[in-house]
PDB file of N, CA and C in Angstrom:
ATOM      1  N   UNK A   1       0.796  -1.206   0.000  1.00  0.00           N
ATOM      2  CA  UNK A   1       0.000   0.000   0.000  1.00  0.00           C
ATOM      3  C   UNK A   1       0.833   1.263   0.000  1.00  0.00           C
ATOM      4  N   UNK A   2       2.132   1.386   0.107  1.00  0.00           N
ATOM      5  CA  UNK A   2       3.132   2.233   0.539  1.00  0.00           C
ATOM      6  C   UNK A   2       3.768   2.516  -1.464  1.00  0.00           C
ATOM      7  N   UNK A   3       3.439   1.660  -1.670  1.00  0.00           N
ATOM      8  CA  UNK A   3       3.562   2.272  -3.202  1.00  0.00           C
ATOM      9  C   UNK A   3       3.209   3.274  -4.130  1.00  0.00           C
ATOM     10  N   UNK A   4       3.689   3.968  -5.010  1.00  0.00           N
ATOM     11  CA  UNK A   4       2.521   5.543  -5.520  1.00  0.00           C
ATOM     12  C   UNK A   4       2.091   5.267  -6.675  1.00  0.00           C
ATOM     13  N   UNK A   5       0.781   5.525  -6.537  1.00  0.00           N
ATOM     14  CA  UNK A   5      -0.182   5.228  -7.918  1.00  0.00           C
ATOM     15  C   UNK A   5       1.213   5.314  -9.550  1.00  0.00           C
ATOM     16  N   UNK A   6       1.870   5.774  -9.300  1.00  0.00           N
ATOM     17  CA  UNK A   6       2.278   6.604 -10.693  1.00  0.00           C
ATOM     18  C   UNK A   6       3.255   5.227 -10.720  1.00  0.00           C
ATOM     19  N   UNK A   7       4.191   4.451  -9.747  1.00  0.00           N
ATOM     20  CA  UNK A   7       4.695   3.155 -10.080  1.00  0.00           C
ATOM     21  C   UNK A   7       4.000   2.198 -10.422  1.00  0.00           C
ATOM     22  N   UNK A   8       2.335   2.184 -10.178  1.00  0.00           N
ATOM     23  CA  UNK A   8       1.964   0.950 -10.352  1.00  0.00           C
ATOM     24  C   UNK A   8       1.621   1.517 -11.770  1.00  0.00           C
ATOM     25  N   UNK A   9       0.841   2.985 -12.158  1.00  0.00           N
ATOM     26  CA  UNK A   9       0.519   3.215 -13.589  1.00  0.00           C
ATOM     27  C   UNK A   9       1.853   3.767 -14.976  1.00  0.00           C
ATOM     28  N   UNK A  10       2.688   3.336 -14.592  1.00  0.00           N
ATOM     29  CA  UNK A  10       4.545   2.967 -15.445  1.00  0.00           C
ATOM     30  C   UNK A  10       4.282   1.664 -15.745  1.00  0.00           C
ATOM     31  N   UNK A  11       4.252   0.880 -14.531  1.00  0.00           N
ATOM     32  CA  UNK A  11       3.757  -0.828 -14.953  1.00  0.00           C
ATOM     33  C   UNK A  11       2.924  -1.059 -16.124  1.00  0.00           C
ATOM     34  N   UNK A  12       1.781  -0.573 -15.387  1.00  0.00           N
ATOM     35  CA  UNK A  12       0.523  -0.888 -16.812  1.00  0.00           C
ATOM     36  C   UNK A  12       0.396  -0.453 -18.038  1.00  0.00           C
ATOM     37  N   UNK A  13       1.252   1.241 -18.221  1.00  0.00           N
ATOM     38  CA  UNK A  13       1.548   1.399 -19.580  1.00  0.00           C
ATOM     39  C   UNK A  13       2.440   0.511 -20.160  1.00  0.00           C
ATOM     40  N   UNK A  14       3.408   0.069 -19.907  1.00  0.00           N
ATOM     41  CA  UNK A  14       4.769  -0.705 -20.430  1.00  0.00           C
ATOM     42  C   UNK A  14       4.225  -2.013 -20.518  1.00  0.00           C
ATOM     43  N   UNK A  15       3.163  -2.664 -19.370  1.00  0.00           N
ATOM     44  CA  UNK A  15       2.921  -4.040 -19.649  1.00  0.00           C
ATOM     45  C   UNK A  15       1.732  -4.451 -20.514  1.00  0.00           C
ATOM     46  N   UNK A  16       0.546  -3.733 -20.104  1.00  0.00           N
ATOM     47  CA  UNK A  16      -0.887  -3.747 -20.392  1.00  0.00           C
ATOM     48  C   UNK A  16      -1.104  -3.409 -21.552  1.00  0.00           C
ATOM     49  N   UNK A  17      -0.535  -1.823 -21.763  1.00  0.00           N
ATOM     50  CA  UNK A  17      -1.444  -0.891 -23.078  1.00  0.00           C
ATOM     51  C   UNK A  17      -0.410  -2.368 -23.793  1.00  0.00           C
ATOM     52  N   UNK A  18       0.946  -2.324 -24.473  1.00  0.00           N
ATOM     53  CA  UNK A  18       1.115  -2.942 -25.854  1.00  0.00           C
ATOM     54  C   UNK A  18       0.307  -4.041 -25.751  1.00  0.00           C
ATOM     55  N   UNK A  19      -0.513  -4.569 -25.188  1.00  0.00           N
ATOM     56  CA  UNK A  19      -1.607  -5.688 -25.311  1.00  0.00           C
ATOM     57  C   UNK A  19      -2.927  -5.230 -26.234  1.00  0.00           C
ATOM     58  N   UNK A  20      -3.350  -3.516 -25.965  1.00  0.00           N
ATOM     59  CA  UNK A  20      -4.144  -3.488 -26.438  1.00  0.00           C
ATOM     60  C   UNK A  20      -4.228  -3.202 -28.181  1.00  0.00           C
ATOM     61  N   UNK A  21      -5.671  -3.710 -28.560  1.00  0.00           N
ATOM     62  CA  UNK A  21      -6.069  -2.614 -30.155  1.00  0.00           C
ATOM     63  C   UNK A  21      -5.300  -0.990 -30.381  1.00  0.00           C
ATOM     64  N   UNK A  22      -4.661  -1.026 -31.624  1.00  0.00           N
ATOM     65  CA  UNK A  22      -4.133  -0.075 -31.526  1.00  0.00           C
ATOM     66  C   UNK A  22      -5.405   1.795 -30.882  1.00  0.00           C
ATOM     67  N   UNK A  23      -6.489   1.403 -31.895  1.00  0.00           N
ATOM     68  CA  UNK A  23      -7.161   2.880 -31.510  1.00  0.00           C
ATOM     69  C   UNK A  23      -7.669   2.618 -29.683  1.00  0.00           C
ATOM     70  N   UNK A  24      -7.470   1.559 -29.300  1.00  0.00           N
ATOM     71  CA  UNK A  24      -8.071   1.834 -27.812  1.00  0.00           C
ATOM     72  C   UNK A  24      -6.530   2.143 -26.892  1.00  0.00           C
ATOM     73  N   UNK A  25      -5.518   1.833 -27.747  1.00  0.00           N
ATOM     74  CA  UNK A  25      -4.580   2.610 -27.398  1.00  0.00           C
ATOM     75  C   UNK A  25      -4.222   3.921 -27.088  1.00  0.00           C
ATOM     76  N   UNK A  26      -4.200   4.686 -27.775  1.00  0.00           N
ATOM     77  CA  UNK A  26      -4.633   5.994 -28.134  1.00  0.00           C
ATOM     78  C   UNK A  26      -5.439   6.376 -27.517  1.00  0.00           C
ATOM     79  N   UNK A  27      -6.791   5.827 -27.253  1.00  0.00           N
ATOM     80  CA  UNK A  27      -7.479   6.534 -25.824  1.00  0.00           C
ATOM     81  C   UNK A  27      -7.278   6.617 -24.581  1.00  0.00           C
ATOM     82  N   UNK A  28      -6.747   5.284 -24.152  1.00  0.00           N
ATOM     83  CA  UNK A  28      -6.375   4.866 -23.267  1.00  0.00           C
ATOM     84  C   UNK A  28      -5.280   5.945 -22.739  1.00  0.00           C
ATOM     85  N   UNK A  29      -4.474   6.088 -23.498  1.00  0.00           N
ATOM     86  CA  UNK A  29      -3.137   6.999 -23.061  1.00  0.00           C
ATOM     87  C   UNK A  29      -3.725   8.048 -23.454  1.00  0.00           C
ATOM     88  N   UNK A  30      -4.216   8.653 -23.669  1.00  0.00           N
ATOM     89  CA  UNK A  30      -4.845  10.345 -23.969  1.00  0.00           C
ATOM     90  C   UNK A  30      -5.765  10.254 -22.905  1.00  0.00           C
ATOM     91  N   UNK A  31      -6.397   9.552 -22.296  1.00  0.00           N
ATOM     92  CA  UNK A  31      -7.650   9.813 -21.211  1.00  0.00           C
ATOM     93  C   UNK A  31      -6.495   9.529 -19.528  1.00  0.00           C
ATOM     94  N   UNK A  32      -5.555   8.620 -19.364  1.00  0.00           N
ATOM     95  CA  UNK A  32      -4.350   8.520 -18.960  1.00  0.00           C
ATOM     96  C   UNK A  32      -3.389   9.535 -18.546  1.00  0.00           C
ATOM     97  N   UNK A  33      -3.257  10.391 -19.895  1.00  0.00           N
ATOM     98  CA  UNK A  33      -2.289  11.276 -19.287  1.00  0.00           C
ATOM     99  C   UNK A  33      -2.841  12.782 -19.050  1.00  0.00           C
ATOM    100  N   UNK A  34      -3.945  12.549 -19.501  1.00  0.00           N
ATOM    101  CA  UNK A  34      -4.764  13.848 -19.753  1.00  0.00           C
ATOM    102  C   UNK A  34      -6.058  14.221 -18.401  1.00  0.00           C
ATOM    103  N   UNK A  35      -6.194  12.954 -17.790  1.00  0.00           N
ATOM    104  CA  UNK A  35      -6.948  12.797 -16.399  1.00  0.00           C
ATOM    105  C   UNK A  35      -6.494  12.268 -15.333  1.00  0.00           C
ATOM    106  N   UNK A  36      -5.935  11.019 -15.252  1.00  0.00           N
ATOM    107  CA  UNK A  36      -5.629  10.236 -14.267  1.00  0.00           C
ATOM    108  C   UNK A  36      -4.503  10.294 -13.913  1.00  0.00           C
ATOM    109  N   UNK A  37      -3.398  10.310 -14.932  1.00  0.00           N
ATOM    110  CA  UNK A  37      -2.315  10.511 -14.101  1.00  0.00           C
ATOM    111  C   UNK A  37      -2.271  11.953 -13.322  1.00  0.00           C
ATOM    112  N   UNK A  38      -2.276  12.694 -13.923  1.00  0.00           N
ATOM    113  CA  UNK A  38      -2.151  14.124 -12.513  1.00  0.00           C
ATOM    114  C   UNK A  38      -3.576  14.480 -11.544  1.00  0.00           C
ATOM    115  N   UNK A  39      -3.771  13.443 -11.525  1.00  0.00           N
ATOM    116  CA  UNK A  39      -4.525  13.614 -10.317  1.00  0.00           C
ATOM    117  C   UNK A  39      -4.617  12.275  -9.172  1.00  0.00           C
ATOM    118  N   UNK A  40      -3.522  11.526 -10.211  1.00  0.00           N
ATOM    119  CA  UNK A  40      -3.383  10.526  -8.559  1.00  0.00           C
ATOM    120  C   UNK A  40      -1.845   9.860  -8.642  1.00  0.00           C
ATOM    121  N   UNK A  41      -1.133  10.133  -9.546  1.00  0.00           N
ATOM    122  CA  UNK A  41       0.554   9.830  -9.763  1.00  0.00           C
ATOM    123  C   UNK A  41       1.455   9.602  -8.657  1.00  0.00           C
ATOM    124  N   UNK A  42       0.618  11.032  -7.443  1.00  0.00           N
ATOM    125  CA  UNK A  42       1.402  11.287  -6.479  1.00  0.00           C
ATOM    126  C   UNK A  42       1.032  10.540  -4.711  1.00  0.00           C
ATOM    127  N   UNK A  43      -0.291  10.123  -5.118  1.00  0.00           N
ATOM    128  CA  UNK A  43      -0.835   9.288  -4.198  1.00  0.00           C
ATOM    129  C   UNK A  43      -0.149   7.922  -4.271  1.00  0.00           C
ATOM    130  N   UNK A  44      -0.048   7.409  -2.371  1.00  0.00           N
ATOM    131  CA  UNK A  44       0.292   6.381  -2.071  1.00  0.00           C
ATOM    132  C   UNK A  44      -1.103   5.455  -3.178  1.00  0.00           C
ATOM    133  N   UNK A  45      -1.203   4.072  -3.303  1.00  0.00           N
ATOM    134  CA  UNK A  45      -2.071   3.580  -3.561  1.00  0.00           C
ATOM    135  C   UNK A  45      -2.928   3.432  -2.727  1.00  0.00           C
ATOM    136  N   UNK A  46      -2.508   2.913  -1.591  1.00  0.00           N
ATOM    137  CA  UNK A  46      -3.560   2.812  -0.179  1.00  0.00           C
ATOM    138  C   UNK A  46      -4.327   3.914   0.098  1.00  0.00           C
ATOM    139  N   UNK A  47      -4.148   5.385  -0.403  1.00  0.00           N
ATOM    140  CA  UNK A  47      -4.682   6.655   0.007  1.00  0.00           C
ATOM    141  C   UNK A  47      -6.089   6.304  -0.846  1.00  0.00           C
ATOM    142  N   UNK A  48      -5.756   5.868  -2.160  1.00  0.00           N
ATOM    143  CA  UNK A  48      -6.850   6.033  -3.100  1.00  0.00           C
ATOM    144  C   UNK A  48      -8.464   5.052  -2.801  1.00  0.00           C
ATOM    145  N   UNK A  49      -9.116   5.042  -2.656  1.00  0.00           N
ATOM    146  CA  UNK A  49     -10.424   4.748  -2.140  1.00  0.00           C
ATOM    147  C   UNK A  49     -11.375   5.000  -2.693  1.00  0.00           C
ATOM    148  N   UNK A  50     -12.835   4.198  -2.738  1.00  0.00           N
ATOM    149  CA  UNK A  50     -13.796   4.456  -3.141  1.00  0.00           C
ATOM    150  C   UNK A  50     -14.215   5.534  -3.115  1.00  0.00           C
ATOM    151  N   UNK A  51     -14.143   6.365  -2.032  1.00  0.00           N
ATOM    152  CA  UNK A  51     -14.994   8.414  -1.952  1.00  0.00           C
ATOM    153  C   UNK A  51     -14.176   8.920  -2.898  1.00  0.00           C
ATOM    154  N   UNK A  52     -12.742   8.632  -2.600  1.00  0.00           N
ATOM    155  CA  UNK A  52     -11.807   9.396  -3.154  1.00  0.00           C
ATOM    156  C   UNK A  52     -12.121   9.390  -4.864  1.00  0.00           C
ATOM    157  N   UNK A  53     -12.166   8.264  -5.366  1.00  0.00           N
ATOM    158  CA  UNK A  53     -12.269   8.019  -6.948  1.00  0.00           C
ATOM    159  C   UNK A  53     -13.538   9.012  -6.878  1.00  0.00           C
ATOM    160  N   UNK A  54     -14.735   8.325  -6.687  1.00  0.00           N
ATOM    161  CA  UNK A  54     -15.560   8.920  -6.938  1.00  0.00           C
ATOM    162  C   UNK A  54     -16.364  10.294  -6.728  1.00  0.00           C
ATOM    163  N   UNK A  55     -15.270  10.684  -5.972  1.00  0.00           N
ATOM    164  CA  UNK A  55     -15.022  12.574  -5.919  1.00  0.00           C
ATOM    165  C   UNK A  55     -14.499  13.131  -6.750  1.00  0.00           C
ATOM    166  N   UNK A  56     -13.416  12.430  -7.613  1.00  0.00           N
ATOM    167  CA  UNK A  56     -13.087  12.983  -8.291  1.00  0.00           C
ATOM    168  C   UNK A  56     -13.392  13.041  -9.645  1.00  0.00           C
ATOM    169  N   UNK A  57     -14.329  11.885 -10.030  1.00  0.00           N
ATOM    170  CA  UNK A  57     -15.071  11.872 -11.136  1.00  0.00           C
ATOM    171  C   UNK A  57     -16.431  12.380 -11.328  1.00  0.00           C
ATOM    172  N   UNK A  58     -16.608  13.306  -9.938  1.00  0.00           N
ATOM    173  CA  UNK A  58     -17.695  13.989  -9.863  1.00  0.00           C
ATOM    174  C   UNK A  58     -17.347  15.575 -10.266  1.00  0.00           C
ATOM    175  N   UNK A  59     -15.920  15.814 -10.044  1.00  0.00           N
ATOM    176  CA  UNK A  59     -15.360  17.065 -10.540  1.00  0.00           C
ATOM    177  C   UNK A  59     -15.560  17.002 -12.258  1.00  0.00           C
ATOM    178  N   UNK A  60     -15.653  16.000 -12.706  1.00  0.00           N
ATOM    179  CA  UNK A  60     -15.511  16.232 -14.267  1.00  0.00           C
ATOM    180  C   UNK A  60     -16.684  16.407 -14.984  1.00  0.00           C
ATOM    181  N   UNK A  61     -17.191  17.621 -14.934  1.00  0.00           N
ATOM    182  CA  UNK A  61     -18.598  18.088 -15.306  1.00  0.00           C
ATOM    183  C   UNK A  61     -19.011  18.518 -16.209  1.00  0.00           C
ATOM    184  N   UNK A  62     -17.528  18.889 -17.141  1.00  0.00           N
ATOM    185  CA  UNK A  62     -17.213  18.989 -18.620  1.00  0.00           C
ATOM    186  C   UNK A  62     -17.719  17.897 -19.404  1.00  0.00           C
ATOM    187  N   UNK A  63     -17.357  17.008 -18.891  1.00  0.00           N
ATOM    188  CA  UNK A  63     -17.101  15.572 -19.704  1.00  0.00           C
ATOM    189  C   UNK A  63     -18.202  14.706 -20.080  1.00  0.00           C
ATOM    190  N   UNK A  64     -18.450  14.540 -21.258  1.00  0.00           N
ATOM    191  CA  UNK A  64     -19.134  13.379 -21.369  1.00  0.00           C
ATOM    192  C   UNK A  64     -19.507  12.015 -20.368  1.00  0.00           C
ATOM    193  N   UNK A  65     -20.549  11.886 -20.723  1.00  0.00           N
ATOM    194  CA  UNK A  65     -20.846   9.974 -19.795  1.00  0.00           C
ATOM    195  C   UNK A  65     -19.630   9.404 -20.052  1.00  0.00           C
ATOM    196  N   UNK A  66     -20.069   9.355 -21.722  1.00  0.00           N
ATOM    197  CA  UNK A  66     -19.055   7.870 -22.457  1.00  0.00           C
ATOM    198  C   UNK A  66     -17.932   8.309 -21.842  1.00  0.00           C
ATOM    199  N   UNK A  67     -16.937   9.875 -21.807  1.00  0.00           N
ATOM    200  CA  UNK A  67     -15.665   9.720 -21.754  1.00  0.00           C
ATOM    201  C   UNK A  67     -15.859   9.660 -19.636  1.00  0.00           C
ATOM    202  N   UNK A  68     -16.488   9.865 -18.809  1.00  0.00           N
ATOM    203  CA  UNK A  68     -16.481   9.486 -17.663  1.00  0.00           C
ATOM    204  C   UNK A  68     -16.705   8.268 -17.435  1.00  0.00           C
ATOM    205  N   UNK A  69     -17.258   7.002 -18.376  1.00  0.00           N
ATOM    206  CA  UNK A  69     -17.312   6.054 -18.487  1.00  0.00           C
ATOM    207  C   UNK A  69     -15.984   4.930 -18.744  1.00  0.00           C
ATOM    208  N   UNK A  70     -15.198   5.893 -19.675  1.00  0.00           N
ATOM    209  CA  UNK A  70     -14.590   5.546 -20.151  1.00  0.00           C
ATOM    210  C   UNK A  70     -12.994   5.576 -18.706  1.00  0.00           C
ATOM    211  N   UNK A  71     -12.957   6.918 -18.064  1.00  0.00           N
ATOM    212  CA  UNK A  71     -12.431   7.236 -17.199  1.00  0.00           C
ATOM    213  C   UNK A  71     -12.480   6.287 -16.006  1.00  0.00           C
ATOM    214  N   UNK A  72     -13.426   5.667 -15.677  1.00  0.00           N
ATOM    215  CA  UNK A  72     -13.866   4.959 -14.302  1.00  0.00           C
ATOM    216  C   UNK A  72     -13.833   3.420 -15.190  1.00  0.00           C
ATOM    217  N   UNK A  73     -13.515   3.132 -16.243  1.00  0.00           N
ATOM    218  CA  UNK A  73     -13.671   1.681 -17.102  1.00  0.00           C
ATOM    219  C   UNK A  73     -11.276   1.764 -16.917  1.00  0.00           C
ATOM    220  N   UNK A  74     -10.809   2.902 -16.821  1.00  0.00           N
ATOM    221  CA  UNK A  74      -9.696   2.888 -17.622  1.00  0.00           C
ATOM    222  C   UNK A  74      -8.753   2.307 -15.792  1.00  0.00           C
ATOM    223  N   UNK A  75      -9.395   3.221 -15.011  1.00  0.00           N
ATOM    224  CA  UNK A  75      -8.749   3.259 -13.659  1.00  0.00           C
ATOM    225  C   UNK A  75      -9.091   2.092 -13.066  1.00  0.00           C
ATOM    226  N   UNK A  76     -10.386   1.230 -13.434  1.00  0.00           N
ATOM    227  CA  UNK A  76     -10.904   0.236 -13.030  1.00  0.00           C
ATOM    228  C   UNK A  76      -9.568  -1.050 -13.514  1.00  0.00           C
ATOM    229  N   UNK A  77      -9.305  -0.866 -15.023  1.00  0.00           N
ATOM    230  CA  UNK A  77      -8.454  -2.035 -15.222  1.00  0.00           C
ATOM    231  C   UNK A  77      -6.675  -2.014 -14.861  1.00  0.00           C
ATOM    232  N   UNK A  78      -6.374  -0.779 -14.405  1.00  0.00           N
ATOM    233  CA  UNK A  78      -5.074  -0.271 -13.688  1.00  0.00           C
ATOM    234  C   UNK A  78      -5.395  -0.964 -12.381  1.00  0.00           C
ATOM    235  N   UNK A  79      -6.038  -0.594 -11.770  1.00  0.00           N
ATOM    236  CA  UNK A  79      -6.822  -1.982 -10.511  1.00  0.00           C
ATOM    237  C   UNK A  79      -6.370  -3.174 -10.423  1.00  0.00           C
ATOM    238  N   UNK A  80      -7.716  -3.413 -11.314  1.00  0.00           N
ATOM    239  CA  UNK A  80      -7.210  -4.971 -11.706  1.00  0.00           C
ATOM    240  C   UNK A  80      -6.009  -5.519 -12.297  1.00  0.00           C
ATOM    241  N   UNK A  81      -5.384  -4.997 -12.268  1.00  0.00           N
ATOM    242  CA  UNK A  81      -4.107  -4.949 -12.669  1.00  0.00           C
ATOM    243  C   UNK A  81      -3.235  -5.286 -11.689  1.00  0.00           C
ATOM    244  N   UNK A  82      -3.041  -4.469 -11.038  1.00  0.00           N
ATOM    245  CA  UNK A  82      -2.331  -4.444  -9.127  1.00  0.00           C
ATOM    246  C   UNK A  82      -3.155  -5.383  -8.271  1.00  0.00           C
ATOM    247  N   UNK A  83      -3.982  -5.477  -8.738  1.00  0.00           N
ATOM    248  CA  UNK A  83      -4.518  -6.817  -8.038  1.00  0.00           C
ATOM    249  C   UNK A  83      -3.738  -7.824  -8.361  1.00  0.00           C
ATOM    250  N   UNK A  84      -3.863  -8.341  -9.810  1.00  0.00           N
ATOM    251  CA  UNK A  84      -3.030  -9.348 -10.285  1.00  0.00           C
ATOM    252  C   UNK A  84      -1.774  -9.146 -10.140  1.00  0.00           C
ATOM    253  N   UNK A  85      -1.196  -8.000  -9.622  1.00  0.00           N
ATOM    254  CA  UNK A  85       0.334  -8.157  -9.124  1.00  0.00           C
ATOM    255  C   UNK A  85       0.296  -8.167  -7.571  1.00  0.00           C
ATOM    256  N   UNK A  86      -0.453  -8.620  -7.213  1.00  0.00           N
ATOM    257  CA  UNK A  86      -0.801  -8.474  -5.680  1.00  0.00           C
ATOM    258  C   UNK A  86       0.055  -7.189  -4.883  1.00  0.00           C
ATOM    259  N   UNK A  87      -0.525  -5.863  -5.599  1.00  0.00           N
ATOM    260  CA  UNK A  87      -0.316  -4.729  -4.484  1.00  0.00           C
ATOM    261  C   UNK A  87      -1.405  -4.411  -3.888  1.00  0.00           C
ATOM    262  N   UNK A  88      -2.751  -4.626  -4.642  1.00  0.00           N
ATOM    263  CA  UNK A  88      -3.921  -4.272  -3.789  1.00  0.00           C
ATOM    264  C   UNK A  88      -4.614  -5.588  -4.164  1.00  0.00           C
ATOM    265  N   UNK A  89      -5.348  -5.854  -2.797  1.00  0.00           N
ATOM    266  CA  UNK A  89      -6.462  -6.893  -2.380  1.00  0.00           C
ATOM    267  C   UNK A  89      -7.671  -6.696  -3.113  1.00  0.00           C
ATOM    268  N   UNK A  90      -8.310  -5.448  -3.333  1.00  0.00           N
ATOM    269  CA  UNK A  90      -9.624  -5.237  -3.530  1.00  0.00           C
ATOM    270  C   UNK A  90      -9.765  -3.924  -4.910  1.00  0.00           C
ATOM    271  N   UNK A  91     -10.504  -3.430  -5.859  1.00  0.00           N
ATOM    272  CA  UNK A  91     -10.447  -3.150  -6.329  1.00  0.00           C
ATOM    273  C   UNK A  91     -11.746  -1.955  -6.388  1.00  0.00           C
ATOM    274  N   UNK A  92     -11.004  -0.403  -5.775  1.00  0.00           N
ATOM    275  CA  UNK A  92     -11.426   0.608  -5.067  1.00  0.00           C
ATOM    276  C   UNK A  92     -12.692   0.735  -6.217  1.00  0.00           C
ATOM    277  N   UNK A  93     -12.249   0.908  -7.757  1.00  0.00           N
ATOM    278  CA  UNK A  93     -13.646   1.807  -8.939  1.00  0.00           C
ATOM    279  C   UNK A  93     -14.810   0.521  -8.516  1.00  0.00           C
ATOM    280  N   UNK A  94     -14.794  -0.824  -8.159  1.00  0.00           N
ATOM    281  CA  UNK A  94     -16.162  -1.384  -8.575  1.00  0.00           C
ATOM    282  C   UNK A  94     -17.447  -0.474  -8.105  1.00  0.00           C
ATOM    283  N   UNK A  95     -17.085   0.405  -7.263  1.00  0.00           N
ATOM    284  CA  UNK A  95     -18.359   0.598  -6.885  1.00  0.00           C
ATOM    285  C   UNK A  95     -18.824   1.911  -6.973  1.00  0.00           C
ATOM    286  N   UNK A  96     -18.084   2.760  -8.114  1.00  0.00           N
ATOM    287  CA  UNK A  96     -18.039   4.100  -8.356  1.00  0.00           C
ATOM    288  C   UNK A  96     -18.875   4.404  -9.462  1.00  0.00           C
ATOM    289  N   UNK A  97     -19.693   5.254  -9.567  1.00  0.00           N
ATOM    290  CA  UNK A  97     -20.826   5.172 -10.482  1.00  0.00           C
ATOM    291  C   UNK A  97     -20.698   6.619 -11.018  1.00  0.00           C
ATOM    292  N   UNK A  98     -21.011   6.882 -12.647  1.00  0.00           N
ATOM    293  CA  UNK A  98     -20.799   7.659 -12.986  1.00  0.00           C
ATOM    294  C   UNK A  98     -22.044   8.790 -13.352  1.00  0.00           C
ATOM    295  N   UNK A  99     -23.126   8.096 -13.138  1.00  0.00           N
ATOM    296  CA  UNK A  99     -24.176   8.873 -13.083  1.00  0.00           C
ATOM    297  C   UNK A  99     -25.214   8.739 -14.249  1.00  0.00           C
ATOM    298  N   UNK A 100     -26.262   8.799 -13.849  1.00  0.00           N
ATOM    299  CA  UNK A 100     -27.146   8.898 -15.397  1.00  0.00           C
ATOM    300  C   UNK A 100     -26.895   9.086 -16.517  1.00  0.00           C
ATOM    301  N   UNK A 101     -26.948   8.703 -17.607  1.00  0.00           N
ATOM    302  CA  UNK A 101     -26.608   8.984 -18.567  1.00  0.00           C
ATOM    303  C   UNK A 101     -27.825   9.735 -19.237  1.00  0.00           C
ATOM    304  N   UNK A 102     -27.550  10.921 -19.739  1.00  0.00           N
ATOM    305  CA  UNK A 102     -28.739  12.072 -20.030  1.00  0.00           C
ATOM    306  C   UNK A 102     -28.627  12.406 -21.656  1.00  0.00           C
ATOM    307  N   UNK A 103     -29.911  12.663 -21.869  1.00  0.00           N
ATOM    308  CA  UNK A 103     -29.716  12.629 -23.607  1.00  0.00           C
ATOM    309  C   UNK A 103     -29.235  14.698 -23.782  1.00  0.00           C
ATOM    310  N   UNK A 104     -28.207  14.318 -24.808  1.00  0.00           N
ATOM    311  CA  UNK A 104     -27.207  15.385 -24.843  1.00  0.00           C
ATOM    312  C   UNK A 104     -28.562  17.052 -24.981  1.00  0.00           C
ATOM    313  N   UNK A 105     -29.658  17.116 -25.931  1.00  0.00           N
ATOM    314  CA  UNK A 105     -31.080  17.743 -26.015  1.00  0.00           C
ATOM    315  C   UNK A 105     -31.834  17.230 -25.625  1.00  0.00           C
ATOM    316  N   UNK A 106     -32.514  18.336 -24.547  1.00  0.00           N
ATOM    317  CA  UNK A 106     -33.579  18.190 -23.269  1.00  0.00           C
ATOM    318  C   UNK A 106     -35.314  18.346 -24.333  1.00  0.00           C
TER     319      UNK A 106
END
């Protein structure tokens, strides 16, 4: 738990992304470096928590569902990830919800 988000998310770019489709590549690392890493790089992992995630994906009010979807789908498999390297037990996004999805004209 004494580890910082930003060592375990070095891991998953270098190990994970070359696994993926190239265009979910490209999102992946543009939604990556453009959201998640500077806003949790510097956090222990153990700090990061269910309120915590989902406070902060409540700040993004700009953003689309899909791309807040996409945000809480991206941090979810960095998770599962450190799970499977056994740094974390449990996996903080399952239970972070991104909110209704609302048709773009009322």
């Amino acid at each position: 738990g004494q580890i910082r988000f930003g060592e375990v998310l070095a891991k998953y770019k270098s190990s994970k992304i070359p696994l993926l489709a190239e265009s979910t590549k490209g999102k992946y690392l543009s939604h990556i470096d453009r959201h998640i890493e500077p806003a949790f790089r510097d956090l222990k992992i153990a700090e990061i928590d269910t309120p915590t995630i989902q406070a902060w994906l409540n700040t993004k009010t700009t953003l689309s569902w899909a791309t807040k979807t996409d945000l809480r789908n991206i941090l979810s498999a960095i998770f599962t990830a450190a799970d499977e390297w056994k740094i974390v037990s449990a996996n903080p996004v399952a239970k972070v919800k991104v909110g209704r999805r609302r048709a773009v004209y009322e």
